[in-house]
Protein backbone atom coordinates (compact mmCIF):
# COMPACT_ATOMS: atom_id res chain seq x y z
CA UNK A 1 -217.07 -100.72 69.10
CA UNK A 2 -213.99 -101.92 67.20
CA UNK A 3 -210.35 -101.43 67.23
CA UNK A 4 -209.65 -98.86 63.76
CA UNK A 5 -205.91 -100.15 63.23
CA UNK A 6 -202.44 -101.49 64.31
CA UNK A 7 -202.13 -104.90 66.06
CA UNK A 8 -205.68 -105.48 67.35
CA UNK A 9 -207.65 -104.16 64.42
CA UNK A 10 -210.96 -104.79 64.19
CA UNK A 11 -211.16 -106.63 67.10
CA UNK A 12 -214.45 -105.81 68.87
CA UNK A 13 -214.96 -104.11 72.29
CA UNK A 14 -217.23 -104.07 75.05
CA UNK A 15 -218.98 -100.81 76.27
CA UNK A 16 -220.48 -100.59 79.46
CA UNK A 17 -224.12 -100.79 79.91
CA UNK A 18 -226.41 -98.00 80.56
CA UNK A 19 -225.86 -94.07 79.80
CA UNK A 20 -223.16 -93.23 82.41
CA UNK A 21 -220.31 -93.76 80.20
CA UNK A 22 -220.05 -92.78 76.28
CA UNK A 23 -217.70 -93.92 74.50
CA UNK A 24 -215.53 -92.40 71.76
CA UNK A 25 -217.10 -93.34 68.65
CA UNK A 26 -214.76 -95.60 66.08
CA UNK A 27 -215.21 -92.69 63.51
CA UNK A 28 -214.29 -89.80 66.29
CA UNK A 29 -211.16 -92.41 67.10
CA UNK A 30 -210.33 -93.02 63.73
CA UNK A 31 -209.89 -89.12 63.70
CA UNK A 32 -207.97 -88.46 66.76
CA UNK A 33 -205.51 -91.00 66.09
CA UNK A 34 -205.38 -89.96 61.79
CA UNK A 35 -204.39 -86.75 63.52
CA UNK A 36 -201.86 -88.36 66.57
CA UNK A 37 -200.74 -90.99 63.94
CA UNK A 38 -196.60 -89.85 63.73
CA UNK A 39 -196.63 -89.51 67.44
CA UNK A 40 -198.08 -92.97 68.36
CA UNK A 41 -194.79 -95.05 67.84
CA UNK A 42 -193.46 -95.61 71.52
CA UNK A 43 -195.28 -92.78 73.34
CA UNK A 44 -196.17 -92.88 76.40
CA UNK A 45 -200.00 -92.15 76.77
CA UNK A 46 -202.69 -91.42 79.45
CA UNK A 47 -206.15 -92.18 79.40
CA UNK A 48 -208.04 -89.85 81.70
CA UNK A 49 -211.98 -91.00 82.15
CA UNK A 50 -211.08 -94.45 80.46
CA UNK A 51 -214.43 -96.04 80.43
CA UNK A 52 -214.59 -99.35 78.26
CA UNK A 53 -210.32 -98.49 77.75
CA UNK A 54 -211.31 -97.97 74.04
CA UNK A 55 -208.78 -95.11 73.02
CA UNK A 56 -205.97 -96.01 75.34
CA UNK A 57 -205.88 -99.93 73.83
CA UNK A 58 -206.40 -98.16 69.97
CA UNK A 59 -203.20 -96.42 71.45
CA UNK A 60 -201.77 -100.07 72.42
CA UNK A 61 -202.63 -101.52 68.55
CA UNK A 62 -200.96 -98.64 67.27
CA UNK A 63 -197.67 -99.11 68.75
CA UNK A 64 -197.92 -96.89 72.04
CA UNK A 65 -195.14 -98.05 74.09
CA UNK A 66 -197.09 -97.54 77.54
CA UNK A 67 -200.75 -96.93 78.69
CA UNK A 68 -202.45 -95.53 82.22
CA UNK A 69 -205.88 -95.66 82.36
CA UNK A 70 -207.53 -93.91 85.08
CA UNK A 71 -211.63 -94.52 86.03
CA UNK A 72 -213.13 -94.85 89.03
CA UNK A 73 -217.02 -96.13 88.24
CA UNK A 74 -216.63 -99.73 89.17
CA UNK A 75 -218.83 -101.13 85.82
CA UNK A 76 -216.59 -99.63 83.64
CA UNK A 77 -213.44 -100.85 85.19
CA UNK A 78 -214.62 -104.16 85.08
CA UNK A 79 -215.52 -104.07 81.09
CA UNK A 80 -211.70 -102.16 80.26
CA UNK A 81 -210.33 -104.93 82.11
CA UNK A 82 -212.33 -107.47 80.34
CA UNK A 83 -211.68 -105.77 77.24
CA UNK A 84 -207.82 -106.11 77.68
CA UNK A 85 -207.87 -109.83 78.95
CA UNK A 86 -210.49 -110.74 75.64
CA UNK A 87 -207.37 -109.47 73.26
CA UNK A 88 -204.86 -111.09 75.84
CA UNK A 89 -202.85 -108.02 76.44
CA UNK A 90 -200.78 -108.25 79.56
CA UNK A 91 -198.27 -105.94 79.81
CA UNK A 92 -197.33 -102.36 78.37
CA UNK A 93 -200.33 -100.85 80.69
CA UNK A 94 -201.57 -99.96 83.92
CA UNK A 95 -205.06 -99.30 85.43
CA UNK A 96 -205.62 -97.27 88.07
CA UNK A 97 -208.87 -97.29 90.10
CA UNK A 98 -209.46 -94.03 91.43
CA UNK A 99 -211.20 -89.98 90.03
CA UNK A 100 -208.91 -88.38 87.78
CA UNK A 101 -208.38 -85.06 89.54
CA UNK A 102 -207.12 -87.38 93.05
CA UNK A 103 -204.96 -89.66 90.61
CA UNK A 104 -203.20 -86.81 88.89
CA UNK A 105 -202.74 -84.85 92.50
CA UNK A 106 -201.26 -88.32 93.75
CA UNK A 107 -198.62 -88.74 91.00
CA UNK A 108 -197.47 -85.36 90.85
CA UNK A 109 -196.38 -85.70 94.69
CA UNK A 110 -195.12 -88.76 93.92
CA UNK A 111 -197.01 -90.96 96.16
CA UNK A 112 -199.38 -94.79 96.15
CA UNK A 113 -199.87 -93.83 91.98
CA UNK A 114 -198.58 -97.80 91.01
CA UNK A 115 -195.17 -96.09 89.05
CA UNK A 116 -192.29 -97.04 90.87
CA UNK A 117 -191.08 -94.64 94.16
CA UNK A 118 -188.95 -91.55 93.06
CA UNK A 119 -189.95 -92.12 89.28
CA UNK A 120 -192.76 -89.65 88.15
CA UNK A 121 -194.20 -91.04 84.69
CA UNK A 122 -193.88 -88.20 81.76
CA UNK A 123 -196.79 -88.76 79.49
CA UNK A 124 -196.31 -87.86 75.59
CA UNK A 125 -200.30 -88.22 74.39
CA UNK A 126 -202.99 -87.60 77.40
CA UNK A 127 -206.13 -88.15 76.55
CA UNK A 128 -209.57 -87.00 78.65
CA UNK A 129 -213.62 -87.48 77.98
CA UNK A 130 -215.40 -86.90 81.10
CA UNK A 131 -218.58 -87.24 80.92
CA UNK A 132 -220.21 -84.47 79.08
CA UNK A 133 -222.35 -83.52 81.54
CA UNK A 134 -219.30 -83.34 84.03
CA UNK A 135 -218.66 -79.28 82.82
CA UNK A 136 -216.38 -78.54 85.39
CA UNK A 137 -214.28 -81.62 85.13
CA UNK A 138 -213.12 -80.46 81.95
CA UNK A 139 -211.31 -76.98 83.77
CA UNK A 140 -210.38 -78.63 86.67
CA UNK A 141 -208.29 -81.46 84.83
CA UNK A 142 -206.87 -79.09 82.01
CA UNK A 143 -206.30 -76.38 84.82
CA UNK A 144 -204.20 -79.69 86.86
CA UNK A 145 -202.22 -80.74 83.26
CA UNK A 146 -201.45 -77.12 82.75
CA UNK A 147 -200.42 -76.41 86.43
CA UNK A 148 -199.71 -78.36 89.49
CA UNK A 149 -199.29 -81.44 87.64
CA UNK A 150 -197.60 -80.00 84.38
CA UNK A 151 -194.36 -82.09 85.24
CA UNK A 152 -196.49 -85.12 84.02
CA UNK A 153 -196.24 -83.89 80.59
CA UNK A 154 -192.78 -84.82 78.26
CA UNK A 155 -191.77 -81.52 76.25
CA UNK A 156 -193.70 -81.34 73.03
CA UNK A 157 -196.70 -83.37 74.72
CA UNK A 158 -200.09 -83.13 73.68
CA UNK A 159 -203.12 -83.49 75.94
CA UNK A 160 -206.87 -83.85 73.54
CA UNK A 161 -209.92 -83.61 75.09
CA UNK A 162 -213.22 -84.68 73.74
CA UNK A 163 -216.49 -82.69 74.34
CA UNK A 164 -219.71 -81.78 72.99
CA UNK A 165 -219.25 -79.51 70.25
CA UNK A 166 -221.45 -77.07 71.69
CA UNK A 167 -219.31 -77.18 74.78
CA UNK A 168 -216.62 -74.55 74.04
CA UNK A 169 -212.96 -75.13 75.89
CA UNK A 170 -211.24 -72.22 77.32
CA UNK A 171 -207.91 -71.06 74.80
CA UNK A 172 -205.64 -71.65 77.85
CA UNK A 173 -205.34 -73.73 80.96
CA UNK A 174 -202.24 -72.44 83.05
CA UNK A 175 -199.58 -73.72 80.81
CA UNK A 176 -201.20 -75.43 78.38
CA UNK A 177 -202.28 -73.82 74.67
CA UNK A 178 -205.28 -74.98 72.22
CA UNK A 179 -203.66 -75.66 69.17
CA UNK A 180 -206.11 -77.35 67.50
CA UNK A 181 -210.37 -77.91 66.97
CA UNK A 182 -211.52 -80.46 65.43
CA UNK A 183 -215.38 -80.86 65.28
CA UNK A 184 -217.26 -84.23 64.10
CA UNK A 185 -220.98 -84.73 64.24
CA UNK A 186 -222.06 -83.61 67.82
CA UNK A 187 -218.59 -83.91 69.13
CA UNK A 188 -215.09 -82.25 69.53
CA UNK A 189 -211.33 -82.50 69.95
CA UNK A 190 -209.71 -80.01 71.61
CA UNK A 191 -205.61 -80.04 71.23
CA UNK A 192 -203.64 -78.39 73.77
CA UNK A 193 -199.75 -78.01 73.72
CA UNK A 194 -197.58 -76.96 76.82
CA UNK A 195 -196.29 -73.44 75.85
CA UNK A 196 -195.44 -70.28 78.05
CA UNK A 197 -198.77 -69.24 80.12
């Protein structure tokens, strides 16, 4: 794996080893972020099921202003944080050990999410790949964005999720939209928008 563009391109990454995490491809990244390009200057983004920390430090190189990674499986934590110290990035993100649906519950009440007390963060990009086998992740954390925790979101956020292509997305989740499908080998993005539900 290698960083597409912006500030750290081309450096390489680590991946975890084994089958339990999959990351993003570079040509399924170079996509998504083609696509998220004109929103990428100072947003604030989350990286739900960060694995390796891939898309969220592709976010960084591109001139995100802020990233949260969120992953709880203890190998992959400890290759995104070796991927961060190996391009000596030390500020401008946050990782947060913990499952995504707790994490997101957490933050929306306000409470032990590492953001300072009495100031919820307001995402711009969120971005989530559980595993592919995980089906049901994929409802619960869309069904969370687009409802209990849908004060997470800034107005005009987008949240993306990748899946298998065969894997079809519902249209809606609570507040949140599909706007977009964009399919790629045995893979897809799914772009959601925060509209009336």
């Amino acid at each position: 794996m290698r960083i597409i563009a912006g500030k750290y391109r081309s450096r390489r990454l680590e991946a975890p080893a084994g089958l339990a995490t999959r990351p993003t491809s570079d040509r399924l990244r170079e996509t998504l972020f083609n696509v998220l390009a004109p929103r990428m200057e100072g947003a604030v983004f989350l990286d739900l099921y960060a694995g390796s920390g891939a898309v969220g430090i592709e976010a960084l190189s591109r001139g995100a202003k802020s990233v949260d990674f969120v992953e709880r499986a203890p190998a992959a934590l400890a290759v995104l944080r070796a991927n961060l110290a190996k391009l000596r990035i030390t500020e401008g993100f946050r990782v947060h050990s913990s499952g995504v649906g707790a994490w997101l519950r957490r933050v929306a009440r306000g409470s032990n999410s590492g953001h300072k007390p009495g100031l919820l963060p307001v995402f711009d990009l969120v971005f989530l790949d559980p595993p592919y086998e995980a089906v049901e992740e994929y409802a619960a954390t869309l069904g969370l964005l687009g409802g209990g925790s849908a004060e997470l979101l800034a107005p005009g956020a987008l949240v993306i999720a990748e899946h298998r292509r065969k894997e079809r997305l519902g249209e809606r989740y609570g507040a949140l939209g599909r706007t977009r499908l964009l399919e790629q080998g045995d893979a897809a993005l799914s772009f959601y928008a925060a509209g009336p539900g």
